[in-house]
N, C-alpha and C. Protein backbone atom coordinates (compact mmCIF):
# COMPACT_ATOMS: atom_id res chain seq x y z
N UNK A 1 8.36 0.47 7.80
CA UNK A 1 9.51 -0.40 7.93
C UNK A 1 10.78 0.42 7.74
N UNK A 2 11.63 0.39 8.65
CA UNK A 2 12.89 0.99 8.57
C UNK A 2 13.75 0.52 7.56
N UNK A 3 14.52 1.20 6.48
CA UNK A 3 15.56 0.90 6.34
C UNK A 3 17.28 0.36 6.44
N UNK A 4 17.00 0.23 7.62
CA UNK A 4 18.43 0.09 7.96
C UNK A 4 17.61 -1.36 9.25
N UNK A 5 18.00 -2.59 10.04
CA UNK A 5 18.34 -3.39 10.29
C UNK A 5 19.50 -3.75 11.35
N UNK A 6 19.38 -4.01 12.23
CA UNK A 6 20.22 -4.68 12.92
C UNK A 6 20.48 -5.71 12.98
N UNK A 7 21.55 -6.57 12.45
CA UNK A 7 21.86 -7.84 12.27
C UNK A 7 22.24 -8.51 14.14
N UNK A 8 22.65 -9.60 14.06
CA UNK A 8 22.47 -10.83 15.57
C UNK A 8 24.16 -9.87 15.74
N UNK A 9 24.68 -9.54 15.26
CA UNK A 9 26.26 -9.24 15.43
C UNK A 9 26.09 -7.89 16.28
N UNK A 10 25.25 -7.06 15.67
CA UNK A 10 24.57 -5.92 16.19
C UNK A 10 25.42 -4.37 15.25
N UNK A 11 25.77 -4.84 13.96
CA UNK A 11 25.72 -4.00 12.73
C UNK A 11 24.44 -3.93 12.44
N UNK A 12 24.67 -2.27 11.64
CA UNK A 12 23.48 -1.64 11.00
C UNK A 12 23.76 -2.14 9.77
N UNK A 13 23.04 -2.94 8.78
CA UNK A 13 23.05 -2.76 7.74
C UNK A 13 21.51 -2.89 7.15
N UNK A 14 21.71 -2.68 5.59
CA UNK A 14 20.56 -2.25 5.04
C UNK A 14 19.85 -3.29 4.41
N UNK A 15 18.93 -3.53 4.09
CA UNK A 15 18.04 -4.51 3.88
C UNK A 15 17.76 -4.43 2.28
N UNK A 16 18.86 -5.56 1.55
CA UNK A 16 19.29 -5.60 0.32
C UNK A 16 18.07 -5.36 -0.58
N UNK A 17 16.71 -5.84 -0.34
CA UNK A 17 15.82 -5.59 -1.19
C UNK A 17 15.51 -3.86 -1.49
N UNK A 18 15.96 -3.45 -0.03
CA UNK A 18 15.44 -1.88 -0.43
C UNK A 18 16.28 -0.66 -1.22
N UNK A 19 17.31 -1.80 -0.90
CA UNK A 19 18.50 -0.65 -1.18
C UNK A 19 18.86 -0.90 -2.67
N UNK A 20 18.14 -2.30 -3.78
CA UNK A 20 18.04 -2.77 -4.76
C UNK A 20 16.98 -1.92 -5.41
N UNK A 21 16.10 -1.39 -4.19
CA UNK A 21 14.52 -0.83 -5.04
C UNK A 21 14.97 0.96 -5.42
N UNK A 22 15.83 1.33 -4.28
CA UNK A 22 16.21 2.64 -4.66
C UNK A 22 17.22 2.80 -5.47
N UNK A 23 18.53 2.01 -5.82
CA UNK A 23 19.66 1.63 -6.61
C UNK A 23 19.00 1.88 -7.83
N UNK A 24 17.60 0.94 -8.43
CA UNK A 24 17.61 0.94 -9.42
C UNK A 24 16.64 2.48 -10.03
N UNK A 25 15.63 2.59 -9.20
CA UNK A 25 14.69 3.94 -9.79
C UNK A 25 16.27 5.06 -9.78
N UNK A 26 16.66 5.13 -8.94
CA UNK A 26 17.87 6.14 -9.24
C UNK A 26 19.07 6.03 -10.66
N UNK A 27 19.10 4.72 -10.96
CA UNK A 27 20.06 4.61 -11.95
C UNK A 27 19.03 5.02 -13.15
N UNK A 28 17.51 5.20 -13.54
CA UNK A 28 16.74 5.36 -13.91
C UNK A 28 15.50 4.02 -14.77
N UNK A 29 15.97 2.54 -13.80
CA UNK A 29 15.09 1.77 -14.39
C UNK A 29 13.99 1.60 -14.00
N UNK A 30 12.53 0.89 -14.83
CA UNK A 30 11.76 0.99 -13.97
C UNK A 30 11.76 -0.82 -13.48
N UNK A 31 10.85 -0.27 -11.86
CA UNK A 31 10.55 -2.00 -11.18
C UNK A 31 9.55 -2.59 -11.58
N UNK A 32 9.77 -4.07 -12.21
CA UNK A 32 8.96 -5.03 -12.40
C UNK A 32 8.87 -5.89 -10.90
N UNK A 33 7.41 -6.24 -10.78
CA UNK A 33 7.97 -7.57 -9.77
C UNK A 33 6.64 -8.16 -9.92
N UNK A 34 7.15 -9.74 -9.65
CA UNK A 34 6.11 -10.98 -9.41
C UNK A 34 6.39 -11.47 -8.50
N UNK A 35 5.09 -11.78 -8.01
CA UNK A 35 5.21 -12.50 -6.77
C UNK A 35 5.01 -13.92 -6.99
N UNK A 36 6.14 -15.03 -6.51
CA UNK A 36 5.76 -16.46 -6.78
C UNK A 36 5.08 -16.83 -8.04
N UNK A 37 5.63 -16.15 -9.35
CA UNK A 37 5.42 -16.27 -10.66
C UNK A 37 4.28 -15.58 -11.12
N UNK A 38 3.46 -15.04 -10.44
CA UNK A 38 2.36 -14.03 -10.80
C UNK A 38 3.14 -12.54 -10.73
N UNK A 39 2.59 -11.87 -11.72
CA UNK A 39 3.22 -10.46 -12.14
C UNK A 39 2.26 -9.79 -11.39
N UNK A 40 2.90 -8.87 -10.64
CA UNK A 40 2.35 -7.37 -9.92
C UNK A 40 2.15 -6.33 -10.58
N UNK A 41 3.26 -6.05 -11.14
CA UNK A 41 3.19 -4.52 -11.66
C UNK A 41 4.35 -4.03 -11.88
N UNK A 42 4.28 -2.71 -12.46
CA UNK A 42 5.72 -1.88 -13.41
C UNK A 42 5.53 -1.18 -12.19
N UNK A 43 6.78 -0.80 -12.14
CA UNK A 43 6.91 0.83 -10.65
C UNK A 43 7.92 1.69 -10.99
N UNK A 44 7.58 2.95 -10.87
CA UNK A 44 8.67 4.08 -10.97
C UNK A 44 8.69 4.81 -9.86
N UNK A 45 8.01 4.21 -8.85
CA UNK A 45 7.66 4.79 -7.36
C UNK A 45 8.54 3.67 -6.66
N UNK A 46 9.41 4.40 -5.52
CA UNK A 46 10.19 3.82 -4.48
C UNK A 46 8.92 3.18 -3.52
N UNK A 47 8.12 3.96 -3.10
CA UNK A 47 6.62 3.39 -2.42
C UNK A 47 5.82 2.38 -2.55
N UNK A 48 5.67 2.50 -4.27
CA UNK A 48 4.62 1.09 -4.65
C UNK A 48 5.86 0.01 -4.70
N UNK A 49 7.13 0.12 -5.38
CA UNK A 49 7.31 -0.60 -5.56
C UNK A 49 8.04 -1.86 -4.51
N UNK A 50 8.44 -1.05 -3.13
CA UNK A 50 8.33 -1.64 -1.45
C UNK A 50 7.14 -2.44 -1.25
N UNK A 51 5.97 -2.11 -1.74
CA UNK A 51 4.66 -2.52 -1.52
C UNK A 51 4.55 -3.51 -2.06
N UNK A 52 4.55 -3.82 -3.29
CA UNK A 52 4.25 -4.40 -4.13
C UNK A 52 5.54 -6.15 -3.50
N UNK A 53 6.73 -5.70 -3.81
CA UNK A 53 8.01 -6.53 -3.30
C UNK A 53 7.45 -6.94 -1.98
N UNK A 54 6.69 -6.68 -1.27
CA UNK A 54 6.72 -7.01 0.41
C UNK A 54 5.41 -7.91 0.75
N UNK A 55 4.80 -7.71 -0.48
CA UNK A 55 3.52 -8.10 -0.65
C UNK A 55 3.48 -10.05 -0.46
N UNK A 56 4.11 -10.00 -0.51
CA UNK A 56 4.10 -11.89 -0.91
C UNK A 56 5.76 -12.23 -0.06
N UNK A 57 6.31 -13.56 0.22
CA UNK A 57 7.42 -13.87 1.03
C UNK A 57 8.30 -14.40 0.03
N UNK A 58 7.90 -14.64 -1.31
CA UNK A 58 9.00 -14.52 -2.13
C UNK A 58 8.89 -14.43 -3.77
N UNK A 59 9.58 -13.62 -4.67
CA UNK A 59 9.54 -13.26 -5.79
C UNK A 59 10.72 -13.10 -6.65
N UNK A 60 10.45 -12.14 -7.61
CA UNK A 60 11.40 -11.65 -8.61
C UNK A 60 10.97 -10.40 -8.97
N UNK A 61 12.09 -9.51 -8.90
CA UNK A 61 12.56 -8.43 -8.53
C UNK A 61 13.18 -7.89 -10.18
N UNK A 62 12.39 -7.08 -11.36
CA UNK A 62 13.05 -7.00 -12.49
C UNK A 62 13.57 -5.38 -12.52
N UNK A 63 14.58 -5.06 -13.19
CA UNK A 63 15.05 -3.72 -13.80
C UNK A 63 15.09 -3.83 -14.65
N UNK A 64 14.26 -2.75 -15.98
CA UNK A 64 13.99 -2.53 -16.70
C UNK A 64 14.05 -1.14 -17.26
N UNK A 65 14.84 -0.97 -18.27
CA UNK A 65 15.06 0.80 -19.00
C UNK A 65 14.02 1.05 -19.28
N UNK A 66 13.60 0.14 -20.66
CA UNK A 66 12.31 0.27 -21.51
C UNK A 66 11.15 -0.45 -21.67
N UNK A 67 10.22 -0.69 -21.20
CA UNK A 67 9.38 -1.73 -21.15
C UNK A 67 8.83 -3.05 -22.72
N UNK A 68 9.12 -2.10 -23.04
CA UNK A 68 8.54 -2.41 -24.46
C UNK A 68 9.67 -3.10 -25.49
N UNK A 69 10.72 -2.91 -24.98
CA UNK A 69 12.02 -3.68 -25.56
C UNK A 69 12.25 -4.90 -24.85
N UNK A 70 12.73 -5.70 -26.17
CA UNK A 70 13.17 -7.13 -25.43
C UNK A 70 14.47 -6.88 -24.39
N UNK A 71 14.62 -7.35 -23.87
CA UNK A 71 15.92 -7.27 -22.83
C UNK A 71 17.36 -8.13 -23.04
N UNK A 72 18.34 -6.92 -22.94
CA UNK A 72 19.33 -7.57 -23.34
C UNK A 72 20.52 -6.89 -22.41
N UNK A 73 21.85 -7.46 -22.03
CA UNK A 73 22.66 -7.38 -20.83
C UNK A 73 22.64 -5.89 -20.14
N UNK A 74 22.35 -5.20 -21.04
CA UNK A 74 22.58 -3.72 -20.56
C UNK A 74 21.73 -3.07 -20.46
N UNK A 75 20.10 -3.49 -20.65
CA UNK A 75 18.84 -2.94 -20.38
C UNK A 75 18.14 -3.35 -19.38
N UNK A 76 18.36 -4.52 -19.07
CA UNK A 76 17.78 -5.33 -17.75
C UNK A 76 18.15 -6.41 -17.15
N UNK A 77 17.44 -6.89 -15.79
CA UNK A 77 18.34 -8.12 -15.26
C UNK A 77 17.26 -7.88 -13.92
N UNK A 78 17.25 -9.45 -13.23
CA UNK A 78 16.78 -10.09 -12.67
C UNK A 78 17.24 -10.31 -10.92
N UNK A 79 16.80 -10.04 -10.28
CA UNK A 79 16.58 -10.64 -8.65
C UNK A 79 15.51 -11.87 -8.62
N UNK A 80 15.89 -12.50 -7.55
CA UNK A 80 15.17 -13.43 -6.89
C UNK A 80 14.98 -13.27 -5.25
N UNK A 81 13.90 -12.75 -4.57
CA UNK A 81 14.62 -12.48 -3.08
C UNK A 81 13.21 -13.60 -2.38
N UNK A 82 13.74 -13.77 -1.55
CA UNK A 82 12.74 -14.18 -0.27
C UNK A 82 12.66 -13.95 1.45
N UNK A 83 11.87 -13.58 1.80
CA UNK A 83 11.79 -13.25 3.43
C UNK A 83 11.80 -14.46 4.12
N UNK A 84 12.28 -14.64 4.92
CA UNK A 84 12.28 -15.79 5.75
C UNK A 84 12.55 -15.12 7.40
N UNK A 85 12.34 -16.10 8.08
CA UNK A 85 12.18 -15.50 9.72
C UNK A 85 13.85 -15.87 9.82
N UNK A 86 14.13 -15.00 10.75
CA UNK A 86 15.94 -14.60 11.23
C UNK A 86 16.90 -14.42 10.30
N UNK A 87 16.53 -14.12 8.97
CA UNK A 87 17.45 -14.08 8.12
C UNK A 87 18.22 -12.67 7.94
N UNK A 88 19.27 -12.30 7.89
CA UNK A 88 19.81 -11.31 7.53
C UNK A 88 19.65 -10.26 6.68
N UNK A 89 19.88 -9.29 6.90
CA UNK A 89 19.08 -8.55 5.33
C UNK A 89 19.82 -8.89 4.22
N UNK A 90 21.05 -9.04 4.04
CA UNK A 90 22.28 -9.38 2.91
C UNK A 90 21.21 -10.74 2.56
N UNK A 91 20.23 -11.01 3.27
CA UNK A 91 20.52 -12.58 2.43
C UNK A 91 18.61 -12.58 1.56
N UNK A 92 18.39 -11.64 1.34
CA UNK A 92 16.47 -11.30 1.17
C UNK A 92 16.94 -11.45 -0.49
N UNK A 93 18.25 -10.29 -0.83
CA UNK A 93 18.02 -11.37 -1.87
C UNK A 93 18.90 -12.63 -2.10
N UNK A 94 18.52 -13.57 -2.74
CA UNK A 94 19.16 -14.91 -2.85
C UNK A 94 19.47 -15.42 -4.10
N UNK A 95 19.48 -14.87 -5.09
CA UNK A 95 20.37 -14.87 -6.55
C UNK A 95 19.44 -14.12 -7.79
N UNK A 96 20.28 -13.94 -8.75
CA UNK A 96 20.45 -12.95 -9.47
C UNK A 96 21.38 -13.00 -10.59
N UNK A 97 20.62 -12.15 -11.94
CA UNK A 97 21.17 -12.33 -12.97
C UNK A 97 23.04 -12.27 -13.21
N UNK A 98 23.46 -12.70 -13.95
CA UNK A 98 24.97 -13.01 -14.13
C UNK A 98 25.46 -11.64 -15.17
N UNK A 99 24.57 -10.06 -14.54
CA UNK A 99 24.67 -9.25 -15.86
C UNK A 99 25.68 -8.04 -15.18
N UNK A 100 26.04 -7.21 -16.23
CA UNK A 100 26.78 -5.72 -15.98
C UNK A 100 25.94 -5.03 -14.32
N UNK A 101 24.57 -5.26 -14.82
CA UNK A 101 23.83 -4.44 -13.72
C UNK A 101 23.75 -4.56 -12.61
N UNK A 102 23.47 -6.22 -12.53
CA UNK A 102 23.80 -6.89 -11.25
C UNK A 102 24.50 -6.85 -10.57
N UNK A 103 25.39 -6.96 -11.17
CA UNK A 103 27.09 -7.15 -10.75
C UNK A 103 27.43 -5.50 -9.92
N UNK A 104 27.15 -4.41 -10.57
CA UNK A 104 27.30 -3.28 -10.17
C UNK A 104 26.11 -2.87 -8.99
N UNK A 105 24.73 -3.47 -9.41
CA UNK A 105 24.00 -3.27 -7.83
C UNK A 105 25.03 -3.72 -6.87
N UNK A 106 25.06 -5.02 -6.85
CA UNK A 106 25.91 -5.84 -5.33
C UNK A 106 27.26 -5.25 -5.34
N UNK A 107 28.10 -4.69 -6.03
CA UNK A 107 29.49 -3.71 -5.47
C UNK A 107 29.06 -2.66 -4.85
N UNK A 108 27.95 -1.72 -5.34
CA UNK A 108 27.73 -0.91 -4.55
C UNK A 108 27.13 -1.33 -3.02
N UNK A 109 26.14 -2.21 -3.08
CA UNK A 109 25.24 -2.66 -2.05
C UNK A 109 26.52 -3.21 -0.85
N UNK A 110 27.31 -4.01 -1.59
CA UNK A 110 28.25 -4.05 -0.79
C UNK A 110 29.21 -3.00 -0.07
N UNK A 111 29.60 -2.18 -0.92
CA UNK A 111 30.13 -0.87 -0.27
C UNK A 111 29.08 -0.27 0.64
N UNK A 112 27.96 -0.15 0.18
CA UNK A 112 27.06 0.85 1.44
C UNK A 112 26.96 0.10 2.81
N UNK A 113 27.59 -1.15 2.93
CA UNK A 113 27.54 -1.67 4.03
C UNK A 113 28.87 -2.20 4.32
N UNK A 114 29.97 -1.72 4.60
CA UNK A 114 31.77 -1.83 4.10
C UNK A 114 31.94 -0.54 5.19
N UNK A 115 30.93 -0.47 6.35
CA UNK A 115 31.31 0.56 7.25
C UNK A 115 31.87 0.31 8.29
């Protein structure tokens, strides 16, 4: 699956779940994800954790520093995305925690597509 997307307008942009999956292993968290309330798995792999996210048509998408710590605004935070047929990539994911992290995924996510 390509990264990048052609929207109906006929912009390239990037397909928010992926660019959420590399955002975060790079900032150094690791990926949690469940699919439709069943838990998948921890990922520190950009690979499994595409796999794992693609696996099912809709979930939750976690970043996580430390596994073993409770979570609090600046250690972790939450996606919700879902695939649906003709949907845009901006729109895979569809809400998300109200945190520091969040907030700074989608400025950047937004800038990488501000071309």
């Amino acid at each position: 699956m390509n990264d990048l997307f052609t929207t109906r307008e006929g912009n390239n942009m990037k397909k928010a779940h992926l660019h959420l999956i590399k955002w975060g292993l790079a900032k150094g968290y690791q990926i949690s994800v469940y699919i439709e309330g069943e838990y998948e798995g921890r990922y520190t792999s950009y690979v499994q954790a595409k796999e794992a996210v693609e696996a099912g048509d809709m979930g939750t998408i976690i970043l996580m520093r430390e596994w073993h710590k409770l979570c609090d605004m600046d250690d972790c935070t939450s996606f919700e995305y879902i695939f649906d047929w003709g949907q845009e990539p901006d729109e895979i994911i569809c809400d998300m925690s109200n945190t520091i992290i969040a907030r700074r995924w989608l400025k950047d996510y937004e800038e990488d597509n501000s071309l």
